[in-house]
Protein backbone atom coordinates (compact mmCIF):
# COMPACT_ATOMS: atom_id res chain seq x y z
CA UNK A 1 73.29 77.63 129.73
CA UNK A 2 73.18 81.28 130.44
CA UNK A 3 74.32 84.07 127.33
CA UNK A 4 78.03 85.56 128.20
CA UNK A 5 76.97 88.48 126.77
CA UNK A 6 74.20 89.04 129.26
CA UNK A 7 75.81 87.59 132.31
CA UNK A 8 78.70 90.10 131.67
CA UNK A 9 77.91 92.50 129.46
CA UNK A 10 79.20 93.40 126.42
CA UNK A 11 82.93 92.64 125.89
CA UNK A 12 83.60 94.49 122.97
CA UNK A 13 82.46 98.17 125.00
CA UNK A 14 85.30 100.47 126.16
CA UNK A 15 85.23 101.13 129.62
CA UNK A 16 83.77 104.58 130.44
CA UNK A 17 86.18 107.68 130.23
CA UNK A 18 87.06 109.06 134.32
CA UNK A 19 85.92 111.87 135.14
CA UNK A 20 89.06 113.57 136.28
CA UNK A 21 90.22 112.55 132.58
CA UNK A 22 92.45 115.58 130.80
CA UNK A 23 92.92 115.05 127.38
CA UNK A 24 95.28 117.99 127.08
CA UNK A 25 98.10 116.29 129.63
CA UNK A 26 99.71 114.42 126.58
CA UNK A 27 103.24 114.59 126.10
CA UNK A 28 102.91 115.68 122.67
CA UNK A 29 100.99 118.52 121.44
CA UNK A 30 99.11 117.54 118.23
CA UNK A 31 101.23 119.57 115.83
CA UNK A 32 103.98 117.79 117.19
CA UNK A 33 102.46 114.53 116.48
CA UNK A 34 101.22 115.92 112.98
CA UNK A 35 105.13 116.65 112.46
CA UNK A 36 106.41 113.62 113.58
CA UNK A 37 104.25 111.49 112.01
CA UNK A 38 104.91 113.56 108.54
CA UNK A 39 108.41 113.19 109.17
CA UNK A 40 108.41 109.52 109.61
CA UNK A 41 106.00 108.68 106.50
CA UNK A 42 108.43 110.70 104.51
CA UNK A 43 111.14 108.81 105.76
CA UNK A 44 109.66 105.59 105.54
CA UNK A 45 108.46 106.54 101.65
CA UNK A 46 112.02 107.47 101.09
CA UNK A 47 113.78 104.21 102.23
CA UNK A 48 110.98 102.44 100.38
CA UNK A 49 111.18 104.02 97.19
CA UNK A 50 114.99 105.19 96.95
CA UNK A 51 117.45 103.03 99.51
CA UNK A 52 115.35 99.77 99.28
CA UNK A 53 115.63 99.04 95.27
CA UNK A 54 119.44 100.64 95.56
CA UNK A 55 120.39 97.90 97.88
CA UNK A 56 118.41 95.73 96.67
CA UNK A 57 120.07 96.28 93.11
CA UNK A 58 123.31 96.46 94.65
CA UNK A 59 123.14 92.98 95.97
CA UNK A 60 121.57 91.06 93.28
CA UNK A 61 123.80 92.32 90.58
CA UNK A 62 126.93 93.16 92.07
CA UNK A 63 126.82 96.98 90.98
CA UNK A 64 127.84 99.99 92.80
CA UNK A 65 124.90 102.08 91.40
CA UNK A 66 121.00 102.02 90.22
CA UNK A 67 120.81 104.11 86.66
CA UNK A 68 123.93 105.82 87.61
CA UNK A 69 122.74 106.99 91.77
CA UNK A 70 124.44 106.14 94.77
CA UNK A 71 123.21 106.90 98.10
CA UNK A 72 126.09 107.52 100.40
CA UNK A 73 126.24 108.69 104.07
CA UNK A 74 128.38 111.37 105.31
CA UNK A 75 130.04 110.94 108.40
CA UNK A 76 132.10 113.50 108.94
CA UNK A 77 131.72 118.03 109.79
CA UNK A 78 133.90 118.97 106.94
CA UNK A 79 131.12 120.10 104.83
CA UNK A 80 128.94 121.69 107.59
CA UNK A 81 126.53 123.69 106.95
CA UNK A 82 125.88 122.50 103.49
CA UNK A 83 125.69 119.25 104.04
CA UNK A 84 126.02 117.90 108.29
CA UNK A 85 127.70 115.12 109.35
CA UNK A 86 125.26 111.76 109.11
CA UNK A 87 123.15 113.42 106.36
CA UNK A 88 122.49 111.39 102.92
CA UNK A 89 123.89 111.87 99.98
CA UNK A 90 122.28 111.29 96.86
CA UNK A 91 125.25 111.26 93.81
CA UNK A 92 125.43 110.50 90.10
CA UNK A 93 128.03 109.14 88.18
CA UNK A 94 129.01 112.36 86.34
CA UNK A 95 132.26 112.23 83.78
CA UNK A 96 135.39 113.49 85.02
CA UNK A 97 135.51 115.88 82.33
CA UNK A 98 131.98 117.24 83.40
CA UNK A 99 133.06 118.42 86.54
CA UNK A 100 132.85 122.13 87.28
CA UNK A 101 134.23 124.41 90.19
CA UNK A 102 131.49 124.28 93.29
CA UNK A 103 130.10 120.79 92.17
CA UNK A 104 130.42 118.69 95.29
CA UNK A 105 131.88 115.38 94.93
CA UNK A 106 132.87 111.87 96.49
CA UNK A 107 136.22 110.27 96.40
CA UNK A 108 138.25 108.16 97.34
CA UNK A 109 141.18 108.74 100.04
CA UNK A 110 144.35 106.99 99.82
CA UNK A 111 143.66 105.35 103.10
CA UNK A 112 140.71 103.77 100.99
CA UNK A 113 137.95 106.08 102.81
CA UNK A 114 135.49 108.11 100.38
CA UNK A 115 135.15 111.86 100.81
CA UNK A 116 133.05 114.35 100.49
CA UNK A 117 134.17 117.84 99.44
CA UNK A 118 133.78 120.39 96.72
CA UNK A 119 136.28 121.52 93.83
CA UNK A 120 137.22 124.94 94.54
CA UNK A 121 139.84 124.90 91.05
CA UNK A 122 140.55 121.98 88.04
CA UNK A 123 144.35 122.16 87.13
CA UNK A 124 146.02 119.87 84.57
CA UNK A 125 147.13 117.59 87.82
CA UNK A 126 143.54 116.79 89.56
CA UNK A 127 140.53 118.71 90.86
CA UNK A 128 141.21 120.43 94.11
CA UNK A 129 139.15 120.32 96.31
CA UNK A 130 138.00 121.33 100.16
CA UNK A 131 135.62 121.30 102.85
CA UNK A 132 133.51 124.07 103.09
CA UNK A 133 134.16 124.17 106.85
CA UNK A 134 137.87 124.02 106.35
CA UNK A 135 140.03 126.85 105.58
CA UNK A 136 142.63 124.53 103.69
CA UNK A 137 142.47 122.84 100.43
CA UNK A 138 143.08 118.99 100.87
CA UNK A 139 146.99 118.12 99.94
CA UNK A 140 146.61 116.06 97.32
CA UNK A 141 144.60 116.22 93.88
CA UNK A 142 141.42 114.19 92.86
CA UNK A 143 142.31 112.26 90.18
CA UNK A 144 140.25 110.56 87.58
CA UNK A 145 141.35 107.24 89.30
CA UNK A 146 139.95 108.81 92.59
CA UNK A 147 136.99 110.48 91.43
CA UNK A 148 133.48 108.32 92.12
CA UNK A 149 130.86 110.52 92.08
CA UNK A 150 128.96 113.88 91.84
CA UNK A 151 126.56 114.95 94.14
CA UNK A 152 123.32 116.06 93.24
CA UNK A 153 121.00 115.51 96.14
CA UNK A 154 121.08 116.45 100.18
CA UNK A 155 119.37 115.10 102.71
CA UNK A 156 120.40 116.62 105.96
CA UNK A 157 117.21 115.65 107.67
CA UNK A 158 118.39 112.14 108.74
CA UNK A 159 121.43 113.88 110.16
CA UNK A 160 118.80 115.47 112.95
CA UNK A 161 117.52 111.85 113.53
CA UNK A 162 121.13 109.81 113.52
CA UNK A 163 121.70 113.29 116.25
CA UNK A 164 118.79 112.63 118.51
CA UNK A 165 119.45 109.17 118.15
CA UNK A 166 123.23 108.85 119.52
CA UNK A 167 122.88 111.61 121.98
């Protein structure tokens, strides 16, 4: 019985590189790939370290929040530039009575949808509020009974990615 290793050399050896062989033709140019792959650890550290025990929380106990944070998406260009539509929202339950004019908030519609805008004045009635890409106000007044949350963190990067995604 003859070796395999000497009848057909080693199989474990990578075939030698063609000569023709230009290692410059790749699609990417390293920066590029130094970028993307930056991009997508931070990414993956964020889901793993922020959205994972949220959702995780939020379906073993039943609770809207982890210590008080929410992570919410926004969907709509109301808020553009600040914040563009499919960024994250990181928010805090705040008090009502905390609330000052330019804090950006999330509540709820009457049609049941949340919302993201900011208080531009606090009368006796609610907080008004409006989209900084709007020129104005919304109609009716955040109540207490509508107010969820405060936010206190953007992240506008995943809006580029849900873009180059669905286009």
């Amino acid at each position: 019985m003859t070796d395999v290793s000497k009848a057909y050399g080693n199989p474990w050896q990578l075939p030698p590189i063609p000569q023709d062989y230009d290692q410059r033709s790749s699609i990417l140019a390293p920066k590029q790939i130094n970028r993307l792959l930056n991009f997508s650890l931070a990414c993956s550290v964020f889901f793993l370290c922020v959205v994972f025990p949220m959702q995780l929380h939020r379906s073993l106990t039943n609770a809207d929040s982890l210590f008080g944070l929410r992570v919410v998406a926004v969907m709509g260009d109301s808020m553009e530039p600040a914040i563009r539509a499919g960024a994250l929202v990181m928010t805090k339950e705040t008090p009502f009575d905390r609330l000052a004019e330019g804090d950006v908030i999330v509540f709820m519609q009457a049609d049941g949808r949340l919302n993201t805008h900011r208080i531009i004045a606090i009368e006796p009635h609610g907080l008004i509020t409006k989209g900084d890409r709007v020129l104005l106000p919304d109609a009716i007044p955040v109540t207490r009974e509508m107010y969820r949350s405060h936010v206190i963190k953007v992240f506008n990067g995943f809006a580029r990615v849900l873009k180059v995604l669905v286009d």
